[in-house]
Protein backbone atom coordinates (compact mmCIF):
# COMPACT_ATOMS: atom_id res chain seq x y z
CA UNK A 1 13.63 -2.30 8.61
CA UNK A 2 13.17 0.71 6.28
CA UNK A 3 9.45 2.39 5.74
CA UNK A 4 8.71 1.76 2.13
CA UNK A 5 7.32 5.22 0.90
CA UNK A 6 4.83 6.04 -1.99
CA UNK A 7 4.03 9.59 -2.32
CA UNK A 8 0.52 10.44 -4.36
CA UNK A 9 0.23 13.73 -6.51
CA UNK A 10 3.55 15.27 -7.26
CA UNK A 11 2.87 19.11 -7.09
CA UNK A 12 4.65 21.39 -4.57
CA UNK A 13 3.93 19.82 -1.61
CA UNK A 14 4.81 16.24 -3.32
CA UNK A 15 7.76 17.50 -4.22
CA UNK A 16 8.67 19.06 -0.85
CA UNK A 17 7.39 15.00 0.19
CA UNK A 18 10.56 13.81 -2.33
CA UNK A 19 12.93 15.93 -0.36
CA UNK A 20 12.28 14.94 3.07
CA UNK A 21 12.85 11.44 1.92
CA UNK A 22 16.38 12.18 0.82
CA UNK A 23 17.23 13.28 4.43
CA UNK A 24 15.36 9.94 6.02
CA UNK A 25 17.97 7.01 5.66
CA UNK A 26 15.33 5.02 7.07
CA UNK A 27 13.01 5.31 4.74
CA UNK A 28 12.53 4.14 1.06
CA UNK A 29 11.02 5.89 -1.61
CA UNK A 30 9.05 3.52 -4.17
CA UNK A 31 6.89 5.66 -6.37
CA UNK A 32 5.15 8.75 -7.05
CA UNK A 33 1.31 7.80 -8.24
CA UNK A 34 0.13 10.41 -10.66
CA UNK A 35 -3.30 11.69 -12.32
CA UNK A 36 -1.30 12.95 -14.76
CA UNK A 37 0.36 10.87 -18.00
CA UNK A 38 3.24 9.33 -15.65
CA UNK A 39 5.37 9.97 -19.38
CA UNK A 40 5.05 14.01 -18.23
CA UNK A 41 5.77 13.93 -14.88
CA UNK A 42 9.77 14.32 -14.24
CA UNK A 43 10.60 14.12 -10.75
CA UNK A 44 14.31 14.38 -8.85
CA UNK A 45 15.07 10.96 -7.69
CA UNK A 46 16.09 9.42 -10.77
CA UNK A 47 15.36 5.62 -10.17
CA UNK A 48 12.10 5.80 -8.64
CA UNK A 49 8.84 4.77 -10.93
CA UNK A 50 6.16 7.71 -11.78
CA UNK A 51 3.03 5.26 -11.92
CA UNK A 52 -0.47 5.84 -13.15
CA UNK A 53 -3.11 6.26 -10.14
CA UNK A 54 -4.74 3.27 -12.35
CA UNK A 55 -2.45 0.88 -11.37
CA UNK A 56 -1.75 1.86 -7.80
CA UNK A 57 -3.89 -1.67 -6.47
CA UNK A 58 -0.33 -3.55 -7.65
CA UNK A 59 1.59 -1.43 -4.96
CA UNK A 60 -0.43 -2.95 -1.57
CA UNK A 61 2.29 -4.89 -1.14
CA UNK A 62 5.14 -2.73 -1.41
CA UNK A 63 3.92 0.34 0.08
CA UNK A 64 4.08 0.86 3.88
CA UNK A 65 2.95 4.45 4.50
CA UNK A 66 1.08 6.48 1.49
CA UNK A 67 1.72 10.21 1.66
CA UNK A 68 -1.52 12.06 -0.04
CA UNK A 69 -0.53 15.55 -1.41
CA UNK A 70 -3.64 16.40 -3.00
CA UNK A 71 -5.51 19.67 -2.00
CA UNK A 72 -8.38 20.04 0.92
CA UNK A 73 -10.82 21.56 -1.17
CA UNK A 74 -11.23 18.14 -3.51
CA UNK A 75 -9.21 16.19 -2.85
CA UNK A 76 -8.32 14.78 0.33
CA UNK A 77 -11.95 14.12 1.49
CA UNK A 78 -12.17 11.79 -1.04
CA UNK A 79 -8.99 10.47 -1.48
CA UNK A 80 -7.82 9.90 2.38
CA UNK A 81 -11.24 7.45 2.86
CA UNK A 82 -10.75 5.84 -0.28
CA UNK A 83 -7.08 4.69 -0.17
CA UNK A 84 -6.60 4.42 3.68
CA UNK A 85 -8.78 1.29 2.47
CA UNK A 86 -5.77 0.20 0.93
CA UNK A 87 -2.75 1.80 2.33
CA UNK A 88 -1.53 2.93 5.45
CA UNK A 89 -1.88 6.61 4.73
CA UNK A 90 -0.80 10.28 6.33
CA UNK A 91 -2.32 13.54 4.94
CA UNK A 92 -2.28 17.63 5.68
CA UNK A 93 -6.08 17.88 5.49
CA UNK A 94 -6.11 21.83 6.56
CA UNK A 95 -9.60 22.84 6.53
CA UNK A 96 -9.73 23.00 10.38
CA UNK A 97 -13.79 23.25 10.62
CA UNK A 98 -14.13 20.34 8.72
CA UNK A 99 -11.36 17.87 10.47
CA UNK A 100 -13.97 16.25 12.68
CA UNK A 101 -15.99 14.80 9.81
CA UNK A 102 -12.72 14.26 7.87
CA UNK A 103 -11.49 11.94 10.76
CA UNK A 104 -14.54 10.37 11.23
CA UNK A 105 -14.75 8.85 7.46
CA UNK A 106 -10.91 7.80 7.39
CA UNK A 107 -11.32 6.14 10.68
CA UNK A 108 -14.34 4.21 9.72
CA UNK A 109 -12.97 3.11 6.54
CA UNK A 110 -9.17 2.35 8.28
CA UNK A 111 -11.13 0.06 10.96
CA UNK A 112 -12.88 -1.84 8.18
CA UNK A 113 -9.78 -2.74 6.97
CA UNK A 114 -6.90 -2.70 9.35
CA UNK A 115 -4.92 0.38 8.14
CA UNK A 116 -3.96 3.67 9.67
CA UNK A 117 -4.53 7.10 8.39
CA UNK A 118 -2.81 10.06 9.83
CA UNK A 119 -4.33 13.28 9.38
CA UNK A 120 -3.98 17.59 8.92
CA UNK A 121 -0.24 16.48 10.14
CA UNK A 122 1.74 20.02 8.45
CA UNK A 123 2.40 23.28 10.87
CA UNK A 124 -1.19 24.17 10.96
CA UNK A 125 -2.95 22.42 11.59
CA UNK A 126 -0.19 19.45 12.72
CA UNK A 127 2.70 21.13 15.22
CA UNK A 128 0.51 24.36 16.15
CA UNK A 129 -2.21 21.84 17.08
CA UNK A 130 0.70 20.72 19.38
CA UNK A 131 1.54 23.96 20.77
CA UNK A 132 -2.31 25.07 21.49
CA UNK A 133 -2.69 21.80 23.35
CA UNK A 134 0.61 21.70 25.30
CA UNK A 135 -0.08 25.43 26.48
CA UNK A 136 -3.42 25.39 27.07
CA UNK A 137 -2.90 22.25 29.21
CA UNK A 138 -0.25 23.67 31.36
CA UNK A 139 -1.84 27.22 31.78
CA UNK A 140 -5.78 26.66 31.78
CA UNK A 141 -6.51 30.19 32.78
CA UNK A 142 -5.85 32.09 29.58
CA UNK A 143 -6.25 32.80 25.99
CA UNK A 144 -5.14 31.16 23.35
CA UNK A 145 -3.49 33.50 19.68
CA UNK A 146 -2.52 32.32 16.33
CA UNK A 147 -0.72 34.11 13.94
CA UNK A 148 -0.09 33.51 10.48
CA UNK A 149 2.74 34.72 8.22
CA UNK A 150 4.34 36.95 6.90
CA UNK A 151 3.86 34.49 4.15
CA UNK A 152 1.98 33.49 0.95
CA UNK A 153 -1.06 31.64 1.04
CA UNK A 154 -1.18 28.97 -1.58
CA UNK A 155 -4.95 28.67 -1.13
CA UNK A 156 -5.51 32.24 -1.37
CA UNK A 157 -3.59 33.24 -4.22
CA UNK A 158 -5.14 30.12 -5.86
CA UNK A 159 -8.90 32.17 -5.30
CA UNK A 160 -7.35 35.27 -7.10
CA UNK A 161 -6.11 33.43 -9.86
CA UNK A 162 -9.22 32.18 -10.91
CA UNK A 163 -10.66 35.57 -10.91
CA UNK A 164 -11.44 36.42 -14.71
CA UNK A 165 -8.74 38.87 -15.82
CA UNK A 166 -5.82 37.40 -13.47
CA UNK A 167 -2.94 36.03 -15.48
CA UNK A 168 -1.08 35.45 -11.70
CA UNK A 169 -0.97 36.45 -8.48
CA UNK A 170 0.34 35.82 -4.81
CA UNK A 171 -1.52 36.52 -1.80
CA UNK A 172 0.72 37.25 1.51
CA UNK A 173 -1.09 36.61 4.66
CA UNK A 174 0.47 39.72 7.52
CA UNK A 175 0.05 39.77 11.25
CA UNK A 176 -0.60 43.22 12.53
CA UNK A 177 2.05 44.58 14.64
CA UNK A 178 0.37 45.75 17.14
CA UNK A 179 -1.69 43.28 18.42
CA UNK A 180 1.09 40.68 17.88
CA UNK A 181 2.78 42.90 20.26
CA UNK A 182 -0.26 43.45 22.77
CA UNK A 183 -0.36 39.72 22.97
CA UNK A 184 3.10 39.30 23.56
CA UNK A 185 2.58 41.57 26.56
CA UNK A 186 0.11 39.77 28.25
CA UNK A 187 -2.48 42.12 27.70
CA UNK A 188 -5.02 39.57 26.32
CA UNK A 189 -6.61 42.25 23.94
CA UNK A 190 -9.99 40.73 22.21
CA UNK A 191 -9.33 41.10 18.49
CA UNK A 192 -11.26 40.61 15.62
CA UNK A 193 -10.45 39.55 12.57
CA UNK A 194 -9.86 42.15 10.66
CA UNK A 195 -7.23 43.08 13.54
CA UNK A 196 -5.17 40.16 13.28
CA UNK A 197 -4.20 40.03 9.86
CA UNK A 198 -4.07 41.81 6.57
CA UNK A 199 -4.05 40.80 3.35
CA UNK A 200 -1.75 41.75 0.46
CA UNK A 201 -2.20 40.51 -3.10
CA UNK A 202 0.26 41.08 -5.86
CA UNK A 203 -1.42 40.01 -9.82
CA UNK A 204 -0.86 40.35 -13.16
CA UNK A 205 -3.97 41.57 -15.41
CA UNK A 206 -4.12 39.83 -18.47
CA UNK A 207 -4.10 42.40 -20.89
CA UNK A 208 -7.51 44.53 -21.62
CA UNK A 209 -8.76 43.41 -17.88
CA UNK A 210 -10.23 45.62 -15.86
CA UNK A 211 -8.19 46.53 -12.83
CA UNK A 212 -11.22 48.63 -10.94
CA UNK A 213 -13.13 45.47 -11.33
CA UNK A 214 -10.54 43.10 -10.28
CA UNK A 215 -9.53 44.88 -7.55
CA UNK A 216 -13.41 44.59 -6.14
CA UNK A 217 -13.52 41.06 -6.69
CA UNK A 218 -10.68 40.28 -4.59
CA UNK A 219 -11.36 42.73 -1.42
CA UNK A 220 -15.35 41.63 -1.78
CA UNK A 221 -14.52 37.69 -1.80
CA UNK A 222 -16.12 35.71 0.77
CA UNK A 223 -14.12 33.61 3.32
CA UNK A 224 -11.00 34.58 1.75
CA UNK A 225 -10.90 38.92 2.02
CA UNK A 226 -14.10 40.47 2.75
CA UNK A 227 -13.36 40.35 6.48
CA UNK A 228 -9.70 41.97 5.98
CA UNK A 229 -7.99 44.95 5.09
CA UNK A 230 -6.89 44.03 1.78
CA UNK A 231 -3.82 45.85 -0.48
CA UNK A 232 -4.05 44.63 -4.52
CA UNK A 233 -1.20 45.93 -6.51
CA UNK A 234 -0.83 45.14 -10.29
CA UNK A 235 2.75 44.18 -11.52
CA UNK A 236 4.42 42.77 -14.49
CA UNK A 237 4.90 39.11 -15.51
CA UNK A 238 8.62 40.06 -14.75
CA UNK A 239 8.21 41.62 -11.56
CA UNK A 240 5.63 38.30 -10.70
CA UNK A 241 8.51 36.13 -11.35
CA UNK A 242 11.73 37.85 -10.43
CA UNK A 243 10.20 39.19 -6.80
CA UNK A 244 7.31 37.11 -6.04
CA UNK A 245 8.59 33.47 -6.61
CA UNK A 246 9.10 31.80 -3.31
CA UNK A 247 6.97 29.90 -0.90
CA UNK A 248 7.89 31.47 2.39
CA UNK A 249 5.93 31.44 5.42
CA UNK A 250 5.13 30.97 8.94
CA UNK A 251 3.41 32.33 11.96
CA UNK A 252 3.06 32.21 15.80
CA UNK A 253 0.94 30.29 18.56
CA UNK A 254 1.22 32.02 21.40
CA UNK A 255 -1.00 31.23 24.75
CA UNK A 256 -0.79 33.77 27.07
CA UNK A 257 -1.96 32.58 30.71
CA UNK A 258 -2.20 33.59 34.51
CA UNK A 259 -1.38 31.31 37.69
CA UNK A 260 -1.19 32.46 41.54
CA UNK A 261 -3.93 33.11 44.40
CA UNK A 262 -5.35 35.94 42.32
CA UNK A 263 -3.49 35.49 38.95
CA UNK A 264 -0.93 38.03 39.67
CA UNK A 265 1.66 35.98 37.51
CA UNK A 266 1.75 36.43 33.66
CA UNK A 267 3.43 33.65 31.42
CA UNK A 268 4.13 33.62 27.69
CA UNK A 269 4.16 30.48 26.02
CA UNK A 270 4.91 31.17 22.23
CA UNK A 271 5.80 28.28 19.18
CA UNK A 272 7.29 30.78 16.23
CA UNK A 273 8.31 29.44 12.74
CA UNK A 274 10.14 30.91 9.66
CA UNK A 275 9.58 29.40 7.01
CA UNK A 276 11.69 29.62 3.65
CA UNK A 277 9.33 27.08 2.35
CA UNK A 278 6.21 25.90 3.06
CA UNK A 279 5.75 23.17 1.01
CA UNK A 280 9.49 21.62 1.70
CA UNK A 281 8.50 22.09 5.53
CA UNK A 282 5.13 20.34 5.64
CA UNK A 283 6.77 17.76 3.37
CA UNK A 284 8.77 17.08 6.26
CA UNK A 285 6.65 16.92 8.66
CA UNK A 286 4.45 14.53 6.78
CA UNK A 287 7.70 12.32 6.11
CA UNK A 288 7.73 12.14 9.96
CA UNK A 289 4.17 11.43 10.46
CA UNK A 290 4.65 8.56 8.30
CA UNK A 291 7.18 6.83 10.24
CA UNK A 292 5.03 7.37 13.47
CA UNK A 293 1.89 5.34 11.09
CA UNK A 294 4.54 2.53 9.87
CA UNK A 295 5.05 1.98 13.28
CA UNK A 296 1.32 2.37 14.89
CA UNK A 297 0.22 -0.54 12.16
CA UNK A 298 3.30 -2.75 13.27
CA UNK A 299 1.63 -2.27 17.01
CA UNK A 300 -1.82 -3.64 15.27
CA UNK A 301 -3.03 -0.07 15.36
CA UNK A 302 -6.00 0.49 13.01
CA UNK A 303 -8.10 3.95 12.37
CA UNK A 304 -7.17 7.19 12.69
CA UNK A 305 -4.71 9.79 14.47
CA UNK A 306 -3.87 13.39 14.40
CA UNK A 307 -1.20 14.85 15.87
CA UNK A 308 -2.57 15.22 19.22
CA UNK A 309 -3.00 11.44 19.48
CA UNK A 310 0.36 10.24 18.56
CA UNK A 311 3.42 10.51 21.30
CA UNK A 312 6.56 12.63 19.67
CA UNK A 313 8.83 9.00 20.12
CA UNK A 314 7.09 7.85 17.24
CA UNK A 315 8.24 10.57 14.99
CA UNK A 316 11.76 10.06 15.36
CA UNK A 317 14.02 7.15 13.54
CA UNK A 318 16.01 6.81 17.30
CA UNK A 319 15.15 4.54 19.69
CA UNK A 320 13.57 5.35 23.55
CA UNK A 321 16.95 4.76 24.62
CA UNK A 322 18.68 6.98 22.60
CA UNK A 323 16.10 9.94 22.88
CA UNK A 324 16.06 9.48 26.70
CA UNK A 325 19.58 10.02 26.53
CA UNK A 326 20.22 13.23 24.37
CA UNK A 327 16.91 15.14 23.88
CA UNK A 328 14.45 14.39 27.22
């Protein structure tokens, strides 16, 4: 029996959503639900309805799983509650200090009606929640590093576009060498922020703007540069689009730990991705997390998961028997 699939907001991430689909036989994609007039919204898959959020009540019945693509800022903390009501429903909430009250109001509202929402299921948080957990389990005495990139932050260039005087921009997210490589060495440096990571912004000015200005805005912003070294350089609409168009990113979790009589043995345990898209990624690990909440509801599950609570069997379209055999 095939997972009937609705996907909800149809930006980069729904799109990457779309994809994934293709390359799951055993699912079914039924419709994209849209804020937008569903007559301006062209997606890939040429047979599948574009439907008004309005009507998205007539669907209960012939959606199994629906994948939210909305933002974290906005969106999901309102959406995820409201349609897990409805829907069985998996999301990539990513604002990790606010997870625990995001869980809390899908799982209340899933209980009170007997659906299942699966939440901040992407890379991080999602499969480097994995990693932290799995290492941090098998080497309690030791510290525990992520790094992000290099890669552009959709979130972040989002906060420089909305700068006054920024036509564009893209914000890559950079681990610093160094301590990358002092971690990797088991030296367990302490490191601050700022030592992690820099920040590099590209943007185009729209014309008159002042650069000096700009320039302040972005290192001074709160949350998002302030506590980084931060590079801004100002390019051309051409330059914008024929160097800085992809979506590339990734990162490293790596736990670096100490067993023995006096903890004279040093072990590495490191989860590294390379991304050539994020969005076409997380899509696909949200198509997987979908087939793991089909199945928790057909068990009479109710409330909600994150990737920590739901065993890797469920993510796969093979049986026990067939994993067992060729990937335990």
């Amino acid at each position: 029996m095939k997972t009937r699939v609705a996907i909800m907001g149809y930006g980069n991430l729904g799109r990457g959503v779309e994809l994934a689909l293709r390359n799951s036989p055993d699912m079914e994609f039924v419709a994209v639900f849209s804020r937008r007039d569903p007559a301006k919204v062209s997606i890939k898959t040429t047979d599948v309805p574009v439907i008004s959020v309005n009507d998205i009540d007539a669907y209960q019945d012939k959606v199994d799983v629906l994948i939210i693509c909305g933002g974290s800022a906005t969106d999901l903390p309102k959406q995820t509650p409201q349609y897990v009501k409805k829907f069985n429903v998996v999301d990539s909430f990513d604002t990790h200090a606010c997870i625990p009250d995001h869980f809390a109001a899908v799982d209340a509202a899933g209980k009170e009606t007997n659906h299942v929402g699966v939440i901040s299921v992407g890379w991080d948080p999602g499969l480097f929640s994995l990693a932290r957990v799995y290492s941090h389990a098998v080497l309690p005495v030791g510290k525990d590093y992520t790094f992000w990139g290099k890669g552009v932050s959709q979130g972040h260039s989002d906060a420089v576009r909305r700068i006054p005087g920024v036509k564009d921009a893209k914000q890559y997210t950079i681990p610093v060498k160094t301590a990358l490589d002092a971690v990797r060495a088991g030296k367990n440096p302490e490191l601050t922020t700022r030592e992690k990571h820099t920040r590099e912004v590209f943007a185009v000015l729209e014309e008159g703007a002042d650069a000096e200005a700009v320039t302040k805005a972005i290192v001074t912003m709160p949350n998002y540069f302030s506590d980084y070294d931060t590079t801004v350089h100002f390019i051309s609409e051409e330059e914008m689009k024929r160097d800085h168009s992809g979506l590339a990113h990734g990162g490293f979790v790596i736990r670096s730990g100490k067993t023995g009589t006096d903890g004279e043995h040093n072990h590495i345990f490191e989860l590294a991705l390379t991304l050539d898209s994020n969005p076409e990624f997380t899509g696909s690990v949200l198509v997987a997390y979908a087939r793991a909440a089909h199945r928790i509801a057909r068990e009479g599950g109710t409330g909600c998961r994150t990737a920590l609570d739901i065993a890797p069997a469920y993510l796969c379209p093979e049986s026990g028997e067939e994993l067992r055999a060729h990937l335990l």
